[in-house]
PDB file of N, CA and C in Angstrom:
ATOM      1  N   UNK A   1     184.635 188.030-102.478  1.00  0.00           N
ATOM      2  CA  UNK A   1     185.780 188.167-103.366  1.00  0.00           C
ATOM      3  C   UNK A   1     185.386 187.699-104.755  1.00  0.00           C
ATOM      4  N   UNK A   2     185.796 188.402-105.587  1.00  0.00           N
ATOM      5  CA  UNK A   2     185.488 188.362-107.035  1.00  0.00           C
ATOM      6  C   UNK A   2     186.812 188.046-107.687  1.00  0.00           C
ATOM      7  N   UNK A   3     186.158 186.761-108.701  1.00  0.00           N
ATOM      8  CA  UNK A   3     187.861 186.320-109.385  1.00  0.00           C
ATOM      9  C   UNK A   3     187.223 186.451-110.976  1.00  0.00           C
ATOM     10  N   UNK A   4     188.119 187.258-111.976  1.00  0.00           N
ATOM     11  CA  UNK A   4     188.161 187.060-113.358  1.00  0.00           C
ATOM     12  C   UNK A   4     188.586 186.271-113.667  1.00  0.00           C
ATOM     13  N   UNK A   5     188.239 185.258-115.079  1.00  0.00           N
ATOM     14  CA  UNK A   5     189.403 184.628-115.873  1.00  0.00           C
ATOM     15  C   UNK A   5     189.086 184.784-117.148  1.00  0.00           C
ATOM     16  N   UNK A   6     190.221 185.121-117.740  1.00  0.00           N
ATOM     17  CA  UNK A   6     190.437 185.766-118.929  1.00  0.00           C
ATOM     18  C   UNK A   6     191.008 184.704-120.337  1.00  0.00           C
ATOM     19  N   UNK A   7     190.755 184.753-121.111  1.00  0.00           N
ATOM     20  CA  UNK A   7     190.630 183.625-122.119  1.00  0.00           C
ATOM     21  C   UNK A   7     191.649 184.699-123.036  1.00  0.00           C
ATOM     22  N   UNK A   8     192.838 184.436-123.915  1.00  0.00           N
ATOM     23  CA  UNK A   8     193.680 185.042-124.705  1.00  0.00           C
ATOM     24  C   UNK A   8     193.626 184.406-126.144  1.00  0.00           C
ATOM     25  N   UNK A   9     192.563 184.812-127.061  1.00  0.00           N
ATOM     26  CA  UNK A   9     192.922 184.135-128.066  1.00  0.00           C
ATOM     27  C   UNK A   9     194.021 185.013-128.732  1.00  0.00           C
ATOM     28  N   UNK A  10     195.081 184.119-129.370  1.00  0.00           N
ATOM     29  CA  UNK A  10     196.106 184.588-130.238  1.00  0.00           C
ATOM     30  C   UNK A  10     195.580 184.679-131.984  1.00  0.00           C
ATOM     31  N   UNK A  11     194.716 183.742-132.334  1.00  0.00           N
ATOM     32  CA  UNK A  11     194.837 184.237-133.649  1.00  0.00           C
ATOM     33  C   UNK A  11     193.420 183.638-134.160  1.00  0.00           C
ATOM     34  N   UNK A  12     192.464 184.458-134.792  1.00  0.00           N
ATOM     35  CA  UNK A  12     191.474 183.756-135.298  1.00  0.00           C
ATOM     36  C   UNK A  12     191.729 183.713-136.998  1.00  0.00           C
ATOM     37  N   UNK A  13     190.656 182.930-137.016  1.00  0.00           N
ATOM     38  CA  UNK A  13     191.377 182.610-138.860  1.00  0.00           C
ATOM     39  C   UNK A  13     190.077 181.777-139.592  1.00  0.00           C
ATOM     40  N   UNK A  14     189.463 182.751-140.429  1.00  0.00           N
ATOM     41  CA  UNK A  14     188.294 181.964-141.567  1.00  0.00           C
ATOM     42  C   UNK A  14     188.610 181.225-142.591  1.00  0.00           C
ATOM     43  N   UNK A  15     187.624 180.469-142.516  1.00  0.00           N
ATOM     44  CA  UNK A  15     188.140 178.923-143.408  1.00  0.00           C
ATOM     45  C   UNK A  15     186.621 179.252-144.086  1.00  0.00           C
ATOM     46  N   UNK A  16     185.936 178.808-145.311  1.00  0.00           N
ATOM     47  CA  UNK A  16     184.818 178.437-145.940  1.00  0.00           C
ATOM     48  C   UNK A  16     184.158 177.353-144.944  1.00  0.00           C
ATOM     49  N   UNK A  17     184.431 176.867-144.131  1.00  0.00           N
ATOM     50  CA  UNK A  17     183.578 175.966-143.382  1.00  0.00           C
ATOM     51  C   UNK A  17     183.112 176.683-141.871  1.00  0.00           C
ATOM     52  N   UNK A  18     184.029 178.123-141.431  1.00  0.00           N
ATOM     53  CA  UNK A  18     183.424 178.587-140.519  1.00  0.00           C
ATOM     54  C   UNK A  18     184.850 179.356-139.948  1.00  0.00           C
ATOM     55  N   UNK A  19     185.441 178.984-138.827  1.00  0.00           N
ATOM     56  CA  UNK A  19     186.779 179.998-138.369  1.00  0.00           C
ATOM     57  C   UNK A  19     187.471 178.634-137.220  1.00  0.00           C
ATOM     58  N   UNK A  20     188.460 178.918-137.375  1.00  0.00           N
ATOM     59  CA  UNK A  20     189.439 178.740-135.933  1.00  0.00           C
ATOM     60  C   UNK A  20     189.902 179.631-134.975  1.00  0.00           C
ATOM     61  N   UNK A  21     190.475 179.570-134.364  1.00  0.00           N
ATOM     62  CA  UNK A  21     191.027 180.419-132.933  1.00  0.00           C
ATOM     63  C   UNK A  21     192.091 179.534-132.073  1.00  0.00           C
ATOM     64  N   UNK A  22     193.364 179.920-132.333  1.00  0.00           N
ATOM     65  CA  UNK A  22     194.421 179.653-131.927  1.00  0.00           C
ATOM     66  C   UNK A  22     194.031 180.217-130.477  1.00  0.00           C
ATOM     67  N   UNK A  23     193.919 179.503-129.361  1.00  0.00           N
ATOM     68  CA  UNK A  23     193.721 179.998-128.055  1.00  0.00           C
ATOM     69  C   UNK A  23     195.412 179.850-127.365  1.00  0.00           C
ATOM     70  N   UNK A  24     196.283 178.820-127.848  1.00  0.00           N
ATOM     71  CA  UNK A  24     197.105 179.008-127.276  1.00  0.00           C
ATOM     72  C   UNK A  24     198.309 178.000-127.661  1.00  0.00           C
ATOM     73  N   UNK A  25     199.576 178.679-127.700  1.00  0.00           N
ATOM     74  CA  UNK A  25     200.634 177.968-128.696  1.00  0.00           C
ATOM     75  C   UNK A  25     201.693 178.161-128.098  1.00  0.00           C
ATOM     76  N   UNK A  26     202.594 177.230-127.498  1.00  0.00           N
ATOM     77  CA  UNK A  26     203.799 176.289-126.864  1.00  0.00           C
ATOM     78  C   UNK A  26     204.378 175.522-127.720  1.00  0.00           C
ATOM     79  N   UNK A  27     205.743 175.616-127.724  1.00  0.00           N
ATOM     80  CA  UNK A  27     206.681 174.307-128.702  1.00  0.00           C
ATOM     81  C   UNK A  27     206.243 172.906-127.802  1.00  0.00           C
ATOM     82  N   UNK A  28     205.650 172.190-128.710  1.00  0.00           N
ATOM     83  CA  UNK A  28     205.129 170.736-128.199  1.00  0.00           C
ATOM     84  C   UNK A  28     203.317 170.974-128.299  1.00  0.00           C
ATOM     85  N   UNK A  29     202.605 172.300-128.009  1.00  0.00           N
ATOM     86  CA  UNK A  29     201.135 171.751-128.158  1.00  0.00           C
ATOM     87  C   UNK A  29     200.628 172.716-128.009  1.00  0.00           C
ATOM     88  N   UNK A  30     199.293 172.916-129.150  1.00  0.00           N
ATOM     89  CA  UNK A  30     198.811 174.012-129.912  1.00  0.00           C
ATOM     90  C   UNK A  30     197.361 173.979-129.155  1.00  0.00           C
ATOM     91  N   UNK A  31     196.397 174.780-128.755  1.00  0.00           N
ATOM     92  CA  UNK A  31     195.184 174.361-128.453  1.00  0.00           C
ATOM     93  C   UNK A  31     194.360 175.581-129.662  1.00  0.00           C
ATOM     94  N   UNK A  32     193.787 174.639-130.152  1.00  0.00           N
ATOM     95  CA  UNK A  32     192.191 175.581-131.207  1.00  0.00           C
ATOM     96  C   UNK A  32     190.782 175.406-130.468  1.00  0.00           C
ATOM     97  N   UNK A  33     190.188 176.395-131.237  1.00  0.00           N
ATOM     98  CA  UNK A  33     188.547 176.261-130.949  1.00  0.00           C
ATOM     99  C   UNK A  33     188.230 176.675-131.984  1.00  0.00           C
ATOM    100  N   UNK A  34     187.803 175.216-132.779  1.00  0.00           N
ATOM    101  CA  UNK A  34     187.470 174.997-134.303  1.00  0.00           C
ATOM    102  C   UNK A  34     185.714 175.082-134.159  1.00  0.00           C
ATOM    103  N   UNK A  35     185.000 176.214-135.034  1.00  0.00           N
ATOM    104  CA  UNK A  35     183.684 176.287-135.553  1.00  0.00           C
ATOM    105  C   UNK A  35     182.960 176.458-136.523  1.00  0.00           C
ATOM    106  N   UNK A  36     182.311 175.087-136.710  1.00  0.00           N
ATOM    107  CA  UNK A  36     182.064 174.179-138.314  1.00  0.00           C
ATOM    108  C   UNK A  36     180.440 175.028-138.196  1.00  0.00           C
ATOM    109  N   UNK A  37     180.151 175.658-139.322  1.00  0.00           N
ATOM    110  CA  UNK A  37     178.973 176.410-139.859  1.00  0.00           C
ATOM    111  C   UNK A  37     178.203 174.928-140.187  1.00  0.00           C
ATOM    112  N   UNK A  38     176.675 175.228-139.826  1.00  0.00           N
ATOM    113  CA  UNK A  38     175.708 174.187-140.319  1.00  0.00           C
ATOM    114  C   UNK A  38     176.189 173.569-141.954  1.00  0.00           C
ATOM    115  N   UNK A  39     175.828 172.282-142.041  1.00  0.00           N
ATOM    116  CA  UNK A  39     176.286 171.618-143.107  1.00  0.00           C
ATOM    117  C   UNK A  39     177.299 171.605-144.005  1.00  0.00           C
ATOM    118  N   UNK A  40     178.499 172.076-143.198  1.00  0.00           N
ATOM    119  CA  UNK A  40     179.788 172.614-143.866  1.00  0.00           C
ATOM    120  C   UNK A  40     180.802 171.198-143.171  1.00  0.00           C
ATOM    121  N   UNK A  41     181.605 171.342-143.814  1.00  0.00           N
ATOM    122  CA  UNK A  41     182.812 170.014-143.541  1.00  0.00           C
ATOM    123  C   UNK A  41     184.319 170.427-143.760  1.00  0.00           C
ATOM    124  N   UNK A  42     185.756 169.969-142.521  1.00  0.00           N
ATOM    125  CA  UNK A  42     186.721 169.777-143.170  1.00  0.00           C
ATOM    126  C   UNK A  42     186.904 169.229-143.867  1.00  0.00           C
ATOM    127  N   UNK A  43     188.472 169.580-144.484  1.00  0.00           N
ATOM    128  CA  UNK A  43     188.694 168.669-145.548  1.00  0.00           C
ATOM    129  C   UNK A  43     189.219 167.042-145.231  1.00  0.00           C
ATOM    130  N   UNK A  44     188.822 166.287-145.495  1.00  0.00           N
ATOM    131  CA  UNK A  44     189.411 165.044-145.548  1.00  0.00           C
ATOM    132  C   UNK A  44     191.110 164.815-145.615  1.00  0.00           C
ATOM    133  N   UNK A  45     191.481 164.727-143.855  1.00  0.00           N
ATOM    134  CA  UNK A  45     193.085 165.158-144.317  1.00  0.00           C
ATOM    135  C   UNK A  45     193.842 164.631-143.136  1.00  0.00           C
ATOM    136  N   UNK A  46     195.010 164.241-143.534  1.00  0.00           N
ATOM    137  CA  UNK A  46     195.945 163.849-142.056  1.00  0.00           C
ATOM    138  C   UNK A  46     197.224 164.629-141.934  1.00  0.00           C
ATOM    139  N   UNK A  47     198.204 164.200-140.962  1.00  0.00           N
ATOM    140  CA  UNK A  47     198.835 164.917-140.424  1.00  0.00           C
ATOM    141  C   UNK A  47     200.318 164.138-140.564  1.00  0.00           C
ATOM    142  N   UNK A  48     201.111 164.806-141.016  1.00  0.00           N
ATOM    143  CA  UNK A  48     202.775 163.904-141.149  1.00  0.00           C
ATOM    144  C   UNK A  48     203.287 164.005-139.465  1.00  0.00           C
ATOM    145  N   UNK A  49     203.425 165.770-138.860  1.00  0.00           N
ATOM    146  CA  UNK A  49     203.921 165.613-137.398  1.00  0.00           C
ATOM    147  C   UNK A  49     203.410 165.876-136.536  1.00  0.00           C
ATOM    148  N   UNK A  50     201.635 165.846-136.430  1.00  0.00           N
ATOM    149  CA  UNK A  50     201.222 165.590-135.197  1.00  0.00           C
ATOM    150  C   UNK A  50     199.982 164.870-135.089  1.00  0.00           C
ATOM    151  N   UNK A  51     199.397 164.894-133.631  1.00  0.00           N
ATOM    152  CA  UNK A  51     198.649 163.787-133.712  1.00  0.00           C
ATOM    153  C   UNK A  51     197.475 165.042-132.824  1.00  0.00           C
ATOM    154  N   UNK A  52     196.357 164.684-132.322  1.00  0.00           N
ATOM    155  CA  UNK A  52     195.285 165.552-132.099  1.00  0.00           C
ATOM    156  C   UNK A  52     194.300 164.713-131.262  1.00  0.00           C
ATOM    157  N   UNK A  53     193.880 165.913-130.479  1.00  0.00           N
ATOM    158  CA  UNK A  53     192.658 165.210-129.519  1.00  0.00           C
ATOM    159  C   UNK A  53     191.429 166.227-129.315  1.00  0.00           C
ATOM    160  N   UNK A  54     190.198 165.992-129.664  1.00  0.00           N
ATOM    161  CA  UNK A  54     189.647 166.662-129.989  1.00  0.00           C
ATOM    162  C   UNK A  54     188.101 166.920-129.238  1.00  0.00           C
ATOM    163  N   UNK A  55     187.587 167.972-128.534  1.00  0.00           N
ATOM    164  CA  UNK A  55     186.792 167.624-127.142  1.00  0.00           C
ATOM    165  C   UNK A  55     185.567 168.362-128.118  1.00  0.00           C
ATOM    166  N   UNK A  56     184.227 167.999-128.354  1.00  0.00           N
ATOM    167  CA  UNK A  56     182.853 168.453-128.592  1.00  0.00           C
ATOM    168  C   UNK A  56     182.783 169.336-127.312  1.00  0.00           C
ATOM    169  N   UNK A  57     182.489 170.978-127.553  1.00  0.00           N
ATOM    170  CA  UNK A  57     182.087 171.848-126.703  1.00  0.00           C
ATOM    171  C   UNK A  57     180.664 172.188-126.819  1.00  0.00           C
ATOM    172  N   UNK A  58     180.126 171.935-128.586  1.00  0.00           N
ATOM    173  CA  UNK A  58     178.506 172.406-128.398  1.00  0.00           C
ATOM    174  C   UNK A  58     178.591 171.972-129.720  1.00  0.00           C
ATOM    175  N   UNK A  59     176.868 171.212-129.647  1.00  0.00           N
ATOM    176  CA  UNK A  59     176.498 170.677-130.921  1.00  0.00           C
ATOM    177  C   UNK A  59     176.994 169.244-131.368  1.00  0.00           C
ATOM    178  N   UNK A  60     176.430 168.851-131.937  1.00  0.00           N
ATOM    179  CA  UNK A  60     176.908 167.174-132.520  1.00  0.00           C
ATOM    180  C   UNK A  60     177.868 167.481-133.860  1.00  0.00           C
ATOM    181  N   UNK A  61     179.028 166.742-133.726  1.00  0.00           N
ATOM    182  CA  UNK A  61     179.925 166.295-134.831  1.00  0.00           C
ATOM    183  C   UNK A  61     180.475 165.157-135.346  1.00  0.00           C
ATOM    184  N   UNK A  62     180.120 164.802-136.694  1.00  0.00           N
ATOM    185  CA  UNK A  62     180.161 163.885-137.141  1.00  0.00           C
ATOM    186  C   UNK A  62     181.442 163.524-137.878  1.00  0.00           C
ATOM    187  N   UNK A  63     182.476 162.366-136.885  1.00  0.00           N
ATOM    188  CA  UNK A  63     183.522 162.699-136.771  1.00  0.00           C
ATOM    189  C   UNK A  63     183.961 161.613-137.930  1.00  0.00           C
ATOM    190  N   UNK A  64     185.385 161.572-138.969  1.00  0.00           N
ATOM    191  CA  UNK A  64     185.958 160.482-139.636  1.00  0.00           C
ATOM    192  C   UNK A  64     187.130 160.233-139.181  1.00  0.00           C
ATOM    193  N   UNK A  65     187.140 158.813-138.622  1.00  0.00           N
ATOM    194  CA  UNK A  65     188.489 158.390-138.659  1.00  0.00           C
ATOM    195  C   UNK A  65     188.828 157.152-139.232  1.00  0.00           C
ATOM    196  N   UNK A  66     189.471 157.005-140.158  1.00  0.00           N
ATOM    197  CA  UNK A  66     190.344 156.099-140.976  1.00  0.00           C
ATOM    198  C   UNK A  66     188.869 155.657-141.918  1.00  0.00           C
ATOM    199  N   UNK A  67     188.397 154.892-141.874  1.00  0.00           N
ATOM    200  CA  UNK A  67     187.243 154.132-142.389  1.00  0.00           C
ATOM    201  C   UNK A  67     185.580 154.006-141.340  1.00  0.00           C
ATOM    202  N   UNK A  68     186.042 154.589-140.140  1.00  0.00           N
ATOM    203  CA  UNK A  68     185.137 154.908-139.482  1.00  0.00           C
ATOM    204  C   UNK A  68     184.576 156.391-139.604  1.00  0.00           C
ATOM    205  N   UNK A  69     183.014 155.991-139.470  1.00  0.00           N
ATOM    206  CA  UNK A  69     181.967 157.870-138.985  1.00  0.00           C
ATOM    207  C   UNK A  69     181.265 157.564-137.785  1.00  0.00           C
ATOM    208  N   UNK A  70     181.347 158.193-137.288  1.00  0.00           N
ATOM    209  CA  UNK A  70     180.477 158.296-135.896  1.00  0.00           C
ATOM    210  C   UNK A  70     179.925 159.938-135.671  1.00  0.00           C
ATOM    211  N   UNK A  71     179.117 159.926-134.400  1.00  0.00           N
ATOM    212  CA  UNK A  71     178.806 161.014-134.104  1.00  0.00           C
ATOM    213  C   UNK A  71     179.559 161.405-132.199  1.00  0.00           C
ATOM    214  N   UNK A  72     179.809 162.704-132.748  1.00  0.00           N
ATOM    215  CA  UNK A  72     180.459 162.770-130.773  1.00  0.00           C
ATOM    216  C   UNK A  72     179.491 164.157-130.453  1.00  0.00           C
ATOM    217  N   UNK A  73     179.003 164.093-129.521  1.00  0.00           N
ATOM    218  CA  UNK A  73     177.982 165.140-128.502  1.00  0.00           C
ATOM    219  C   UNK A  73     178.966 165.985-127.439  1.00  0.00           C
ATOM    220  N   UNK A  74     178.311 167.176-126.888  1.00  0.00           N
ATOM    221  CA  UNK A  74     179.167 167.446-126.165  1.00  0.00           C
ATOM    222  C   UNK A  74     179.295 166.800-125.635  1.00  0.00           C
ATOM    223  N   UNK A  75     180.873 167.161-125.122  1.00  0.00           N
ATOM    224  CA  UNK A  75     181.548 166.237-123.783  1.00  0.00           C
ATOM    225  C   UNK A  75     182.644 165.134-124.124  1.00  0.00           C
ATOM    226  N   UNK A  76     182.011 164.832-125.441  1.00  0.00           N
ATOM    227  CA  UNK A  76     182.297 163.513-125.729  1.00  0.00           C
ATOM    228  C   UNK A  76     183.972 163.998-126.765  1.00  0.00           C
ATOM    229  N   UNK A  77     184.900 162.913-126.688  1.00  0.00           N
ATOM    230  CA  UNK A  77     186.208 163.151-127.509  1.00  0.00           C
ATOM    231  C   UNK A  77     186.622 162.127-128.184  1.00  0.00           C
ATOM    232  N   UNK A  78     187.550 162.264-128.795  1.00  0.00           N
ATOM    233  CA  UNK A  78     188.803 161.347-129.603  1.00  0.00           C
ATOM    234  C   UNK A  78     190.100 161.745-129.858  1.00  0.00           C
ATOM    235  N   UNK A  79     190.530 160.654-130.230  1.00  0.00           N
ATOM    236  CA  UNK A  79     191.345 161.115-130.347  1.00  0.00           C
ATOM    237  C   UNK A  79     192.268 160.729-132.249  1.00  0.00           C
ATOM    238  N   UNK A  80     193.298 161.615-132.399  1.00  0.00           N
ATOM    239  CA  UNK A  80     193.509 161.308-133.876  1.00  0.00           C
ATOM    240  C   UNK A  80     195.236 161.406-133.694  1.00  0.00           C
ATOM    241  N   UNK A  81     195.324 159.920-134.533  1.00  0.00           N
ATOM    242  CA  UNK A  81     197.112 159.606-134.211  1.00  0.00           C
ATOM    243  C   UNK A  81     197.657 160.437-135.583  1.00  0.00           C
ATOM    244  N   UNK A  82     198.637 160.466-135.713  1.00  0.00           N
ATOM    245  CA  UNK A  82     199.918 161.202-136.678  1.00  0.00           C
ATOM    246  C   UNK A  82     199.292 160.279-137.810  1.00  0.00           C
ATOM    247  N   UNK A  83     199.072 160.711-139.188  1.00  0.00           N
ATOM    248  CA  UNK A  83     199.315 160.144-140.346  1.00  0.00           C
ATOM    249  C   UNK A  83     197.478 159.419-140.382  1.00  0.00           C
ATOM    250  N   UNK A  84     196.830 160.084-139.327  1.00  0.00           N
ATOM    251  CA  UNK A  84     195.133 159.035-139.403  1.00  0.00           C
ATOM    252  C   UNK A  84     194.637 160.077-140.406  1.00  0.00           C
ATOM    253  N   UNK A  85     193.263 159.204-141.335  1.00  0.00           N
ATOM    254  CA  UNK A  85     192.990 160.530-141.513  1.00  0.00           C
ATOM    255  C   UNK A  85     191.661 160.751-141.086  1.00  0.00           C
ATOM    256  N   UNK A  86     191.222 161.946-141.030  1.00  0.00           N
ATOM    257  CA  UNK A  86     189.989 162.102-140.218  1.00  0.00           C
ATOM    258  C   UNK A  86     189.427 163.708-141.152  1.00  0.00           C
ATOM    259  N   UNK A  87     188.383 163.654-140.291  1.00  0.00           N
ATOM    260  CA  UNK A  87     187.878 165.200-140.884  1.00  0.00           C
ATOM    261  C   UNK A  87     186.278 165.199-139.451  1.00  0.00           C
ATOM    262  N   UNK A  88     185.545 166.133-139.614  1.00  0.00           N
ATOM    263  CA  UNK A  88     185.015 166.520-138.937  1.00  0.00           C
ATOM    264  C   UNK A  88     184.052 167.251-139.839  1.00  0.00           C
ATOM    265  N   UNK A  89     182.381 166.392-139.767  1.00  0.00           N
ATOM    266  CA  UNK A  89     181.264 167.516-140.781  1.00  0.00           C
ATOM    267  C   UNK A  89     180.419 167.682-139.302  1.00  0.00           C
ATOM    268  N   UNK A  90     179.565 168.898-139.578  1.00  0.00           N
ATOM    269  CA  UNK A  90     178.230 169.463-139.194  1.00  0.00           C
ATOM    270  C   UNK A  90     177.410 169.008-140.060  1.00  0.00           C
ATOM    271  N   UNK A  91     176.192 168.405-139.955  1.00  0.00           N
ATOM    272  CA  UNK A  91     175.512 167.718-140.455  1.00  0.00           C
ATOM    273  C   UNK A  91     174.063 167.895-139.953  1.00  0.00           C
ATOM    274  N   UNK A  92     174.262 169.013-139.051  1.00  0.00           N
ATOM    275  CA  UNK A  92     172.906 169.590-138.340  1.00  0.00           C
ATOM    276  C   UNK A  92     172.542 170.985-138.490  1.00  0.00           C
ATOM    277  N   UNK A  93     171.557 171.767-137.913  1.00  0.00           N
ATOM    278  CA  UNK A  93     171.366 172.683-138.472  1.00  0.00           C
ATOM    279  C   UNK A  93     172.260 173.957-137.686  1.00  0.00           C
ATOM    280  N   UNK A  94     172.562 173.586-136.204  1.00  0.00           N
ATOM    281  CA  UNK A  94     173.590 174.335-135.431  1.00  0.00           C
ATOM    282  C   UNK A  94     175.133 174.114-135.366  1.00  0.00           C
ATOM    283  N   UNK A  95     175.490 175.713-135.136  1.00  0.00           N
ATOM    284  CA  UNK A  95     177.027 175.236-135.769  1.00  0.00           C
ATOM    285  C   UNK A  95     177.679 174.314-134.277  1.00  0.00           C
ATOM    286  N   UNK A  96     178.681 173.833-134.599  1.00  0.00           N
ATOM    287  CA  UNK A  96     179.537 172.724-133.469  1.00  0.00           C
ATOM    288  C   UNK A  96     180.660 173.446-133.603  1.00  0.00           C
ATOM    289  N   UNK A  97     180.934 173.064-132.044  1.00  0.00           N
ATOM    290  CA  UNK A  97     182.383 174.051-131.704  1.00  0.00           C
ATOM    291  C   UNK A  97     182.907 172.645-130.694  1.00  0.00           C
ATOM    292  N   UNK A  98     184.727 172.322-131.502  1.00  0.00           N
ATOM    293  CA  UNK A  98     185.047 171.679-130.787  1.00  0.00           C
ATOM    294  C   UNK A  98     186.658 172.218-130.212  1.00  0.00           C
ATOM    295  N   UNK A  99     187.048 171.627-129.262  1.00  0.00           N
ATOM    296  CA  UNK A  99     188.443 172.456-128.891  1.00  0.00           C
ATOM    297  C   UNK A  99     189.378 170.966-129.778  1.00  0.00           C
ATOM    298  N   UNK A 100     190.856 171.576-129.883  1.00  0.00           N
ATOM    299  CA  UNK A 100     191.580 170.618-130.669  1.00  0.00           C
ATOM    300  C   UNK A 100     192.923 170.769-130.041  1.00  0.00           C
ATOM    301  N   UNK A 101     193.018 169.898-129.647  1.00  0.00           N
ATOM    302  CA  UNK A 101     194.868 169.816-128.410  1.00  0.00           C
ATOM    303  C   UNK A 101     195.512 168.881-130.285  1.00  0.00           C
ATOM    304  N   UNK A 102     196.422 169.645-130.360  1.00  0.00           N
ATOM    305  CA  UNK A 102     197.549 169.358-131.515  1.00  0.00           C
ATOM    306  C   UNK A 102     199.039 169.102-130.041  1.00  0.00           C
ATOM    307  N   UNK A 103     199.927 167.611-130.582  1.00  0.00           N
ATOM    308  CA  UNK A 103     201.036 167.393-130.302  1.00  0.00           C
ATOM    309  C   UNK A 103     201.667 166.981-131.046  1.00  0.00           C
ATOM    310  N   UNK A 104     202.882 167.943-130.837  1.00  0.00           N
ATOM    311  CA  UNK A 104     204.015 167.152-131.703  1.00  0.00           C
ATOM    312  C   UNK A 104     205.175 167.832-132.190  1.00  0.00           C
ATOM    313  N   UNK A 105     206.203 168.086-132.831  1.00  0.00           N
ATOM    314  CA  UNK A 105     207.126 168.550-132.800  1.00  0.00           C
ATOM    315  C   UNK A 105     207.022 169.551-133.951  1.00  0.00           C
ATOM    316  N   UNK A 106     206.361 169.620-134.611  1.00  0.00           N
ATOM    317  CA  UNK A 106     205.853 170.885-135.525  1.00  0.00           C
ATOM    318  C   UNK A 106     204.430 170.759-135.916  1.00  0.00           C
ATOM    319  N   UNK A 107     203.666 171.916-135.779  1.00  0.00           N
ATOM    320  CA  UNK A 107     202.351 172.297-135.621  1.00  0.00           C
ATOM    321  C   UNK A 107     202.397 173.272-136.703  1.00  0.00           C
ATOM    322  N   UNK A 108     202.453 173.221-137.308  1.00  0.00           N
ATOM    323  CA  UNK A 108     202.479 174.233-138.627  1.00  0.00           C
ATOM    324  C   UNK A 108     201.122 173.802-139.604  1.00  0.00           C
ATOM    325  N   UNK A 109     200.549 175.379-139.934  1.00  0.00           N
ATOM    326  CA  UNK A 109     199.418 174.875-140.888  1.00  0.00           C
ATOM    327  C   UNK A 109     199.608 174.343-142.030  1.00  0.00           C
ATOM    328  N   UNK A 110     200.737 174.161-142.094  1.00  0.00           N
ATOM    329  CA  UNK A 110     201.255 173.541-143.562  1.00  0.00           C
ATOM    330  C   UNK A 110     201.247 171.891-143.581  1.00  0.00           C
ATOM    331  N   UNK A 111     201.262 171.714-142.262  1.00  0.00           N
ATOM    332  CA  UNK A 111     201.121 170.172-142.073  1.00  0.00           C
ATOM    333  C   UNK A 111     199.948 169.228-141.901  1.00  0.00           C
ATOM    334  N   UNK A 112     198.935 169.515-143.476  1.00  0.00           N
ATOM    335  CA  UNK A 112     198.120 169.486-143.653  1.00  0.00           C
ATOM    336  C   UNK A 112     197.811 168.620-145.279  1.00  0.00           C
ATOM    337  N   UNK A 113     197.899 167.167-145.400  1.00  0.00           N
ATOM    338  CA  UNK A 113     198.217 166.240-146.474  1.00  0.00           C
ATOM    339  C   UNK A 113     196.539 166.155-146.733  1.00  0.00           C
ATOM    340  N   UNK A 114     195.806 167.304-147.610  1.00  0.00           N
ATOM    341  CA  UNK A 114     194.162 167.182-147.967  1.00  0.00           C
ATOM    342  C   UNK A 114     194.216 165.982-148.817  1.00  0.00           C
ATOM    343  N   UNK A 115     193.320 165.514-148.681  1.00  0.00           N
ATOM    344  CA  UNK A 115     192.516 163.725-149.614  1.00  0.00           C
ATOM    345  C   UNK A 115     191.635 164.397-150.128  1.00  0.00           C
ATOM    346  N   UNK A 116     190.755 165.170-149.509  1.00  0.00           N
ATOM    347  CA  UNK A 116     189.093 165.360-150.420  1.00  0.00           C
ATOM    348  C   UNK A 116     188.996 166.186-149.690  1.00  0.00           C
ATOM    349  N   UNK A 117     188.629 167.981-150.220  1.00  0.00           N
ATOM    350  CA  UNK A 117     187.940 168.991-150.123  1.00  0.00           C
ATOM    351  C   UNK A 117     187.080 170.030-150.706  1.00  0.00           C
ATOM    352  N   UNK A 118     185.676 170.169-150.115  1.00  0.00           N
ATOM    353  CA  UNK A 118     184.814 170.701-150.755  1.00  0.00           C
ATOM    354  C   UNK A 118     185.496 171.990-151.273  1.00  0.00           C
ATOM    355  N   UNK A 119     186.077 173.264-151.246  1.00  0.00           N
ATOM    356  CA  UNK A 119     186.410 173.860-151.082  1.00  0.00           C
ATOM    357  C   UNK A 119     187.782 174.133-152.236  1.00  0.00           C
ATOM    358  N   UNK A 120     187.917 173.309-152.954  1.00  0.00           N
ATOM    359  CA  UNK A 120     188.921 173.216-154.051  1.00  0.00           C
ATOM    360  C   UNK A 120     190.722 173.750-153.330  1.00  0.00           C
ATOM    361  N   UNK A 121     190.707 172.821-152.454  1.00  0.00           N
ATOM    362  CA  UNK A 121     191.465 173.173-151.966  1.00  0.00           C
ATOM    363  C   UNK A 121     192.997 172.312-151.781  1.00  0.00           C
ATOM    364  N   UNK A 122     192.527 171.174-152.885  1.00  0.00           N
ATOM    365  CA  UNK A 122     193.651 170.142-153.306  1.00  0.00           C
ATOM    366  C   UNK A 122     194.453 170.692-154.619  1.00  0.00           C
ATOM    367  N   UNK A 123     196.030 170.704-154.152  1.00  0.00           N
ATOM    368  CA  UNK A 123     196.561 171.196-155.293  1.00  0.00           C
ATOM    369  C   UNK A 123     196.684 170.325-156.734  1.00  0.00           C
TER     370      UNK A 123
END
């Protein structure tokens, strides 16, 4: 017996640092599969209504939270509370793909307070 499983992305979407992919969206929690191009970076940014947990699928990412950098490998996660701010660089020569569980009572791309982006993307 042979079983398929089928993966539905709803929405992909290019950013200057590489693309996202809305895999799947429920009132209460959003799942992405965010992929950061070699030596490219989000923007330095937090979140007013939700908070995020974020799983390394391939490649090392060099993660910010609040005043901390670290590095997470596959496998490895974190997590990011409402209002932290964080960002996420590639800092190697392969791109990193991580999945991103968003909760919270609005998930809107607008809910997005940038600090510092390469990308001139602070109003």
């Amino acid at each position: 017996m042979t079983s398929t499983t089928q993966t539905e992305i709803v929405e992909r979407t290019t950013r200057p640092w590489g693309w996202y992919a809305t895999v799947s969206e429920v009132p209460g929690h959003k799942i992405k599969r965010l992929h950061v191009l070699p030596g490219q970076q989000l923007s330095l940014q937090k979140h007013l209504h939700r908070s995020e947990h974020w799983v390394v699928v391939h490649g090392v990412a060099r993660v910010t939270l609040d005043d901390r950098v670290f590095d997470l490998t596959t496998g490895q996660c974190c997590d990011i509370s409402q209002g932290q701010v964080h960002r996420i660089l590639n800092a190697t020569t392969e791109p990193v793909e991580v999945v991103e569980i968003q909760f919270g009572s609005y998930l809107g791309e607008d809910d997005i307070v940038r600090l510092q982006d390469d990308y001139g993307r602070i109003p």
